[in-house]
C-alpha atoms as a PDB file:
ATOM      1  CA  UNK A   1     -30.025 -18.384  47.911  1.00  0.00           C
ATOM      2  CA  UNK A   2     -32.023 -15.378  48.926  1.00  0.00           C
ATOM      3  CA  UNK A   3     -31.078 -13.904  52.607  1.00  0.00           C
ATOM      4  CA  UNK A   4     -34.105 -12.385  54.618  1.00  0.00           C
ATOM      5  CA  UNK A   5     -34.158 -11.169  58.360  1.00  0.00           C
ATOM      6  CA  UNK A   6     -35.011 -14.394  60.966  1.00  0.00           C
ATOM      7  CA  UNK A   7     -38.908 -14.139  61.774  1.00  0.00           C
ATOM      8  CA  UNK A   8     -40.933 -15.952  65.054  1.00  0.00           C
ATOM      9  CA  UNK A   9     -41.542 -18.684  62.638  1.00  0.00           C
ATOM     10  CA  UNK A  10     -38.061 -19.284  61.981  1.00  0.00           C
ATOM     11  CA  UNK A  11     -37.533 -19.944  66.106  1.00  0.00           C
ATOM     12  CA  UNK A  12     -37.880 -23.767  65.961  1.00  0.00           C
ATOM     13  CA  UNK A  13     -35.577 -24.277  63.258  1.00  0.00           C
ATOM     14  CA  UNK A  14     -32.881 -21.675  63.803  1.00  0.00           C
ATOM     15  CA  UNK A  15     -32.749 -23.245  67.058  1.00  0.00           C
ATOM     16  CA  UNK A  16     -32.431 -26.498  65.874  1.00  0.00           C
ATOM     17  CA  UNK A  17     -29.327 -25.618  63.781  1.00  0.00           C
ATOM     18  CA  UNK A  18     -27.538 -23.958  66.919  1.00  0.00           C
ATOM     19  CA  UNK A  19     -27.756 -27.141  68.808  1.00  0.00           C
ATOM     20  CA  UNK A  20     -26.368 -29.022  65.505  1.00  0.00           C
ATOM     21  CA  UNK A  21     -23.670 -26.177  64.749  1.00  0.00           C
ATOM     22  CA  UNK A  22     -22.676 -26.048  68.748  1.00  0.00           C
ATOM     23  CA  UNK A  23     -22.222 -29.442  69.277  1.00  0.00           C
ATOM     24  CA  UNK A  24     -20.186 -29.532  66.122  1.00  0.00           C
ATOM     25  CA  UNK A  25     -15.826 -29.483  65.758  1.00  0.00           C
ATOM     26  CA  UNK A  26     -16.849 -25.855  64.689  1.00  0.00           C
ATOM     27  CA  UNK A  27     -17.129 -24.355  67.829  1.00  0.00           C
ATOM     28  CA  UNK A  28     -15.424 -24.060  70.492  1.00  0.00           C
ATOM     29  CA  UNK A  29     -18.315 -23.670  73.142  1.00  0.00           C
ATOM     30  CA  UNK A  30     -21.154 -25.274  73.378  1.00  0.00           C
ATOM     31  CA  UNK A  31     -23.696 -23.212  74.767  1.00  0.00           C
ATOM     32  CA  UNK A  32     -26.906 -23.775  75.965  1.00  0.00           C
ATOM     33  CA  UNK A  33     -30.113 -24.257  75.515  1.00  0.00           C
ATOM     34  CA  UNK A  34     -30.902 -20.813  77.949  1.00  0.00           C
ATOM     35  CA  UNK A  35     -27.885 -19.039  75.429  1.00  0.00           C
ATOM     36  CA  UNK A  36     -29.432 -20.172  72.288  1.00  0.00           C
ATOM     37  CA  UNK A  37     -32.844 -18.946  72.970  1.00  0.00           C
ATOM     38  CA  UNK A  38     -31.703 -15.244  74.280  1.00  0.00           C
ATOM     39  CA  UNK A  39     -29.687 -14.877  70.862  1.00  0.00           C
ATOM     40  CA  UNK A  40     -32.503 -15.862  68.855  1.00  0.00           C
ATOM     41  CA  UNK A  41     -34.915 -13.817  71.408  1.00  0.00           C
ATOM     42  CA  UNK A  42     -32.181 -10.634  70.628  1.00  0.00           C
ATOM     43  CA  UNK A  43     -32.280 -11.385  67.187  1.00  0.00           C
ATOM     44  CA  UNK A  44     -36.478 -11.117  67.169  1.00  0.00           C
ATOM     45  CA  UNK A  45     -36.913  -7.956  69.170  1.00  0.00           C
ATOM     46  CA  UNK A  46     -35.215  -5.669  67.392  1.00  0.00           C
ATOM     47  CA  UNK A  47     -31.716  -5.504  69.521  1.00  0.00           C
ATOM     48  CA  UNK A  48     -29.496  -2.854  68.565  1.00  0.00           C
ATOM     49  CA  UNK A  49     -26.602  -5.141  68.874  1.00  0.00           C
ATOM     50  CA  UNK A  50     -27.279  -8.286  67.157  1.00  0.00           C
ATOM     51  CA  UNK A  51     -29.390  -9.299  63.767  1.00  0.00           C
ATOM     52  CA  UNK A  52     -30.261 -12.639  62.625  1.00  0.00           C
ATOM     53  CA  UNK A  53     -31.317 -13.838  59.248  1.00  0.00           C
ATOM     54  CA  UNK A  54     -32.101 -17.309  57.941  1.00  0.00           C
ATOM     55  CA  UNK A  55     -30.765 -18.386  54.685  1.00  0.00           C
ATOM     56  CA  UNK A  56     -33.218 -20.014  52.061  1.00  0.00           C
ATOM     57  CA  UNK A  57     -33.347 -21.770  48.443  1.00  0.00           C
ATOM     58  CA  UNK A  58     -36.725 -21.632  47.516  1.00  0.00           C
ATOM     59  CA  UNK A  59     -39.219 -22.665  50.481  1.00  0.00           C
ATOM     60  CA  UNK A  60     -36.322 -24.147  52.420  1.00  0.00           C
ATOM     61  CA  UNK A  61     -34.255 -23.251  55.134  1.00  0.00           C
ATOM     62  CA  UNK A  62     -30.695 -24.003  54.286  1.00  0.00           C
ATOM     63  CA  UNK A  63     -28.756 -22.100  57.138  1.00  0.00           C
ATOM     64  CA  UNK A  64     -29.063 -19.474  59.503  1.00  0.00           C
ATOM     65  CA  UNK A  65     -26.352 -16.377  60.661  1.00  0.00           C
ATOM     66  CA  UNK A  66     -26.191 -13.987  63.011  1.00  0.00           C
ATOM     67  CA  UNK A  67     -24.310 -10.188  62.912  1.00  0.00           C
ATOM     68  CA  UNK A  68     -23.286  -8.788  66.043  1.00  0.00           C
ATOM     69  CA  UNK A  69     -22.490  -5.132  65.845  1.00  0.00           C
ATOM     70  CA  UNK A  70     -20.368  -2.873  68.072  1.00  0.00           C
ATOM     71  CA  UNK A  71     -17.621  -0.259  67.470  1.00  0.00           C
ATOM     72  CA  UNK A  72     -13.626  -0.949  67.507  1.00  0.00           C
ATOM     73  CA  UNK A  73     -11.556   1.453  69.205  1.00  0.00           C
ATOM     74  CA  UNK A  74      -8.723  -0.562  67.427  1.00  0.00           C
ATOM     75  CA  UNK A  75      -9.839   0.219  64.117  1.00  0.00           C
ATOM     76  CA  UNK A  76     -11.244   3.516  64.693  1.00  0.00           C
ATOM     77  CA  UNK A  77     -14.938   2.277  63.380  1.00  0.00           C
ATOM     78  CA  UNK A  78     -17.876   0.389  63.786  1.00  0.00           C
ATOM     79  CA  UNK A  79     -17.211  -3.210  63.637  1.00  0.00           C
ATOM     80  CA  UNK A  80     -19.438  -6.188  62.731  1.00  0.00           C
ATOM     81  CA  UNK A  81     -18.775  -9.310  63.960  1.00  0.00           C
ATOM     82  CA  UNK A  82     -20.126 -12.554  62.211  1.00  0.00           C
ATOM     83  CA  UNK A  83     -20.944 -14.404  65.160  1.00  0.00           C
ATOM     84  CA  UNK A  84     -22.546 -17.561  63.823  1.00  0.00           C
ATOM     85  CA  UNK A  85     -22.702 -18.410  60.099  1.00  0.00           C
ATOM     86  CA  UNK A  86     -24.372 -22.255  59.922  1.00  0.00           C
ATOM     87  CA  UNK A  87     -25.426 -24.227  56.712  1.00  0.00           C
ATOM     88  CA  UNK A  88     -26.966 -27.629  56.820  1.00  0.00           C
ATOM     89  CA  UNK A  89     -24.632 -30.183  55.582  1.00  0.00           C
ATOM     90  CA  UNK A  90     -26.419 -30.509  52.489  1.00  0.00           C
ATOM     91  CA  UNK A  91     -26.059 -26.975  51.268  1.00  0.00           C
ATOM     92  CA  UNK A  92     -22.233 -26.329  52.071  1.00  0.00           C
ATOM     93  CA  UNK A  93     -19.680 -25.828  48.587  1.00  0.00           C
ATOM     94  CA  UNK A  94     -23.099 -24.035  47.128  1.00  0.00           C
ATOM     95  CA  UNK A  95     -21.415 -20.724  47.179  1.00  0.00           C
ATOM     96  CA  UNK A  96     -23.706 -19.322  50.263  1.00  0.00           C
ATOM     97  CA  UNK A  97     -21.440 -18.546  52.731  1.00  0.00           C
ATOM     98  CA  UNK A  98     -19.373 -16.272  50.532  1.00  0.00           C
ATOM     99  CA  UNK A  99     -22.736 -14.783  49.454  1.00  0.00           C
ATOM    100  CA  UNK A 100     -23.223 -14.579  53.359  1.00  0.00           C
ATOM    101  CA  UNK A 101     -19.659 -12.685  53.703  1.00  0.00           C
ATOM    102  CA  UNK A 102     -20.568 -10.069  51.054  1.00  0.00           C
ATOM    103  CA  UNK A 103     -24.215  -9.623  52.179  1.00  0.00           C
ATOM    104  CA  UNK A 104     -22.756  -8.398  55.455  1.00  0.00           C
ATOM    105  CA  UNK A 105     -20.222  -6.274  53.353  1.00  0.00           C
ATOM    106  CA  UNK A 106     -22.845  -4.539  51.586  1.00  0.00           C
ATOM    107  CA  UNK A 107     -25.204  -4.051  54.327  1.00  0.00           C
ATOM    108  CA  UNK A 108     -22.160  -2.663  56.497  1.00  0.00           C
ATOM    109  CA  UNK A 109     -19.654  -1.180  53.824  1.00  0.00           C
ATOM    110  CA  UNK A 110     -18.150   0.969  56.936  1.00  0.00           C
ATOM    111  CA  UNK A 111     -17.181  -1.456  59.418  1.00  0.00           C
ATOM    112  CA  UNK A 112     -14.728  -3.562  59.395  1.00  0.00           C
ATOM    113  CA  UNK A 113     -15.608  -7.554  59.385  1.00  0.00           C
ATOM    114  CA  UNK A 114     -14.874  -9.689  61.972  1.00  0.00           C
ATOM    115  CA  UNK A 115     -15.156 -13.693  62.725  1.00  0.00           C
ATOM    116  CA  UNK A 116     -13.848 -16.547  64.824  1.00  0.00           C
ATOM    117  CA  UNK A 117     -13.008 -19.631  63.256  1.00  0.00           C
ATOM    118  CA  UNK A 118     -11.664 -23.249  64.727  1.00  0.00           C
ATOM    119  CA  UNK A 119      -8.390 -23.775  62.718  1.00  0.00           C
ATOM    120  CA  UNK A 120      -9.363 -27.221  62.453  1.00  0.00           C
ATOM    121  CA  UNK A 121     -12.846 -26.137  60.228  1.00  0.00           C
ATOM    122  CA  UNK A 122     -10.702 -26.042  56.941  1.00  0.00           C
ATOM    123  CA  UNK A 123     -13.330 -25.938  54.556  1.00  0.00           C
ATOM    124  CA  UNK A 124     -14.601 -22.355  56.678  1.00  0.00           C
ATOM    125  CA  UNK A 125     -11.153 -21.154  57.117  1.00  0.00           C
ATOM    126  CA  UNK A 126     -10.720 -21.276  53.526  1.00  0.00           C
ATOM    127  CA  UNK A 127     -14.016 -19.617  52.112  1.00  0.00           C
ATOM    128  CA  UNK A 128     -12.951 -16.796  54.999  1.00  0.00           C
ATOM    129  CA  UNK A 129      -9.843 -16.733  53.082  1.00  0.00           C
ATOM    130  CA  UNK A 130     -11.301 -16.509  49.893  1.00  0.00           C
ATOM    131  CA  UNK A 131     -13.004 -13.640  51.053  1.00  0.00           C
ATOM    132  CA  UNK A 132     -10.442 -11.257  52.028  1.00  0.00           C
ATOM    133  CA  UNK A 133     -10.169 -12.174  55.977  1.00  0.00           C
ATOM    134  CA  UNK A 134      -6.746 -12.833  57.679  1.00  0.00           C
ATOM    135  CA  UNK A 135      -6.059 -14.085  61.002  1.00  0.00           C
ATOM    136  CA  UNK A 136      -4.914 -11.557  63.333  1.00  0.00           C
ATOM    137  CA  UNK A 137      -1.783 -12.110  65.604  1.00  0.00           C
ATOM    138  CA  UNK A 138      -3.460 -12.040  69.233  1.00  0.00           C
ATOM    139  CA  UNK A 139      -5.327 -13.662  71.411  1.00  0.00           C
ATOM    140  CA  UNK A 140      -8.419 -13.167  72.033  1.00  0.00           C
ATOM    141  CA  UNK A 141     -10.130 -13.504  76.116  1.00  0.00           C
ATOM    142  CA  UNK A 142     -12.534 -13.553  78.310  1.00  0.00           C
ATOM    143  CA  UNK A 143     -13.436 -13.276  81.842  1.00  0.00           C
END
């Protein structure tokens, strides 16, 4: 699987995956069509907060992700939060997402790694597990 930064061309499909991975038992939310397009608009014009990337094997897209970045007064560092890590059906127990998870290590071996998973998405709360992350005893909110 090679990694390489989301691109204009990438819009249609990228955006096709949100509205798959949104409307999925994965997420909690399932944002909007007016949502999807600002991330992927933020992603494309060089935001300092948030970077996208599509995933490939060979010519083909086989997932997308997203890294939001920020700093953590809680941790005392900047802080990276893996806000949406998708693979097509067809591509999942392939290894990527934990090639995903260490991607983001390496590009940000300073900050410390942050997610949110549904409990209920076993097969992503264990490759998180796999690699290192723990579930931390708060909760989180929102206004």
């Amino acid at each position: 699987m090679t990694i390489i930064p989301m691109r204009e061309k990438d819009r249609g499909e990228v955006l096709a995956m949100m509205r798959t991975f949104y409307a999925s038992p994965a997420v909690s939310t399932n944002g909007s069509e007016e949502i999807f397009r600002a991330d992927i608009d933020a992603c494309l014009c060089g935001s300092p907060y948030l970077e996208g990337f599509v995933l490939t094997e060979g010519e083909a897209t086989v997932g997308y992700a997203m890294l939001a970045r920020s700093f953590s007064t809680e941790f005392g560092k900047p802080c990276v939060w893996v806000e949406d890590l998708y693979l097509k059906p067809e591509h999942c127990e392939k290894g990527y997402g934990t090639q995903f998870l260490r991607y983001a290590a390496e590009r940000y071996p300073e900050a410390i790694l942050r997610l949110e998973v549904e409990a209920e998405n076993a097969r992503a709360v264990h490759v998180y597990r796999k690699n290192g992350y723990g579930e931390l005893p708060y909760v989180e909110m929102k206004k």
